[in-house]
Protein backbone atom coordinates (compact mmCIF):
# COMPACT_ATOMS: atom_id res chain seq x y z
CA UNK A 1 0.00 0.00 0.00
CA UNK A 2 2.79 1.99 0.47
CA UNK A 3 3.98 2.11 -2.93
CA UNK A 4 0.89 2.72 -4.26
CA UNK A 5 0.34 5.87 -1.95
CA UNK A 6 3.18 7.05 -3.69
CA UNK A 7 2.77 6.74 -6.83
CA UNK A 8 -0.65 8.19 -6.52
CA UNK A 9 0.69 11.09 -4.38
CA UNK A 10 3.31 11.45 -7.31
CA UNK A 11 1.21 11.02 -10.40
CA UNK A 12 -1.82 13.06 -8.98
CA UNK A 13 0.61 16.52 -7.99
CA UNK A 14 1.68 16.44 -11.58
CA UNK A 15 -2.05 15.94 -12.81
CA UNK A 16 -3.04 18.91 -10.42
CA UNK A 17 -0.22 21.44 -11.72
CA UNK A 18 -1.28 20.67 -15.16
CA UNK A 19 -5.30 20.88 -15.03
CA UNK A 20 -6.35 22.67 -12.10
CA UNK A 21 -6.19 26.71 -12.44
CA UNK A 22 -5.76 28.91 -9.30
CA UNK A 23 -3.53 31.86 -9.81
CA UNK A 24 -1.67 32.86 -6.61
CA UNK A 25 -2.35 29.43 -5.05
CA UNK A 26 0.48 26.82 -4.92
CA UNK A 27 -0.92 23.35 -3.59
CA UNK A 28 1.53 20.63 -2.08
CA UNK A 29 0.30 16.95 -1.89
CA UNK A 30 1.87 16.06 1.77
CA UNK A 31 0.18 12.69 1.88
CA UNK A 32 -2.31 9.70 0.25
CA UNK A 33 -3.59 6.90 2.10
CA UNK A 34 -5.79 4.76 -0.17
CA UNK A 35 -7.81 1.66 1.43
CA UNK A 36 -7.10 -1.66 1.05
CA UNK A 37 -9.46 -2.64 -1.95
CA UNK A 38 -8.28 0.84 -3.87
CA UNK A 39 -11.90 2.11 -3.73
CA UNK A 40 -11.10 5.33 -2.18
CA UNK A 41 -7.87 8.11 -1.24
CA UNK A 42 -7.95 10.45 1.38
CA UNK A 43 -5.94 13.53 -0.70
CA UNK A 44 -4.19 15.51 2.31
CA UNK A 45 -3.00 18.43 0.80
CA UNK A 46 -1.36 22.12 2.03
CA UNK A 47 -2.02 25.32 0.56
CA UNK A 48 -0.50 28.68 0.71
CA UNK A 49 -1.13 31.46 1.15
CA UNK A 50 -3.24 29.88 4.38
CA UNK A 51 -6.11 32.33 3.97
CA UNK A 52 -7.37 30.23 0.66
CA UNK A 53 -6.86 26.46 1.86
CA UNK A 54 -11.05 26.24 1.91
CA UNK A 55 -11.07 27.61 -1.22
CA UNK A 56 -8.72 24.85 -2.55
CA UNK A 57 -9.83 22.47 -0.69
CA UNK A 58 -13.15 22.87 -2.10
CA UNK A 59 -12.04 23.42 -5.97
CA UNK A 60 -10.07 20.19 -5.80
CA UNK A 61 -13.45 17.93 -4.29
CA UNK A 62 -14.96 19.66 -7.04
CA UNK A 63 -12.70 18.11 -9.70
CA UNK A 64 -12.33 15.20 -7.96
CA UNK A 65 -13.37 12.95 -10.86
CA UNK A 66 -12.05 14.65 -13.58
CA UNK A 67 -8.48 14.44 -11.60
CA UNK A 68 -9.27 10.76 -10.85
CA UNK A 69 -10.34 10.48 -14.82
CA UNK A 70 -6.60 11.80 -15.76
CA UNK A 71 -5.22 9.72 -13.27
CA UNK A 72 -6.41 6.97 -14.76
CA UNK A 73 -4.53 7.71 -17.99
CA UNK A 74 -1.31 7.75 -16.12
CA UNK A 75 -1.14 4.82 -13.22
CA UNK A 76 -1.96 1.61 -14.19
CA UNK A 77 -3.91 -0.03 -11.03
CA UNK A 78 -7.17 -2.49 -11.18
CA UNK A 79 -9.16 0.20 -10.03
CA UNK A 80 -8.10 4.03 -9.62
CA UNK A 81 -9.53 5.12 -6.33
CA UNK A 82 -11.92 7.73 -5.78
CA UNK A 83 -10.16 10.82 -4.44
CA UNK A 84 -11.40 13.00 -1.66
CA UNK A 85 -8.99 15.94 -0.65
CA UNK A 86 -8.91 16.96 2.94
CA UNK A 87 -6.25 20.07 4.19
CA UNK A 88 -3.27 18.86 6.14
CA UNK A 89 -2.50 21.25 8.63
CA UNK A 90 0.61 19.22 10.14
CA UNK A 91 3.36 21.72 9.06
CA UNK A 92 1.52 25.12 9.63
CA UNK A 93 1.08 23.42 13.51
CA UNK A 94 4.62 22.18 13.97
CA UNK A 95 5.71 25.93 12.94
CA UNK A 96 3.16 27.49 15.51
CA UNK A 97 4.26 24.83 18.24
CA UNK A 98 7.79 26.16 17.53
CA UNK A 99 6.98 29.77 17.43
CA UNK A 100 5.66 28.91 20.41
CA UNK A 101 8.53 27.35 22.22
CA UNK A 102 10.67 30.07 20.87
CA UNK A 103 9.04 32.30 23.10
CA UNK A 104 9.12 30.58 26.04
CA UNK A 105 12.92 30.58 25.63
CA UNK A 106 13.03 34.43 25.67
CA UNK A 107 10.86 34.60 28.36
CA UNK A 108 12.79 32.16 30.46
């Protein structure tokens, strides 16, 4: 499963860059975790700038099948799951946590 994560996480970023339009918005795939039987793929994804991840977010559930359509064209799998993107705010936490921690060293 693994493997196939990643080659849908790498196959699906370069499908995104070249169909999906959003000026000013850069989109990062940070993770894919497909079930067992391939039926579905959680899509976690960042966005900056921060202020427009719902807007993203939403876009890309939008063109959820026509990414899953082009995906298709480029993995070869029995079945090519069905996407669903969801934000991954990991990275923008882990920088607040050590923003965070940053100031309690001053402080100290």
């Amino acid at each position: 499963m693994l493997k196939v994560n990643e080659l849908i996480l790498q196959q699906l970023g370069a499908v995104i860059s070249r169909v999906v339009e959003m000026p000013g918005i850069f989109v990062t795939i940070t993770r894919v975790s497909a079930s067992a039987d391939l039926k579905y793929a959680t899509v976690y994804c960042s966005v900056m700038p921060d202020d427009k991840l719902g807007f993203a977010i939403n876009k890309l559930n939008m063109l959820a099948k026509r990414l899953q359509a082009e995906l298709a064209e480029k993995i070869v799998l029995r079945s090519v799951p069905r996407l669903e993107f969801r934000s991954d705010t990991s990275g923008k936490e882990a920088s607040d946590i050590d923003a965070l921690l940053d100031r309690i060293k001053e402080e100290i």
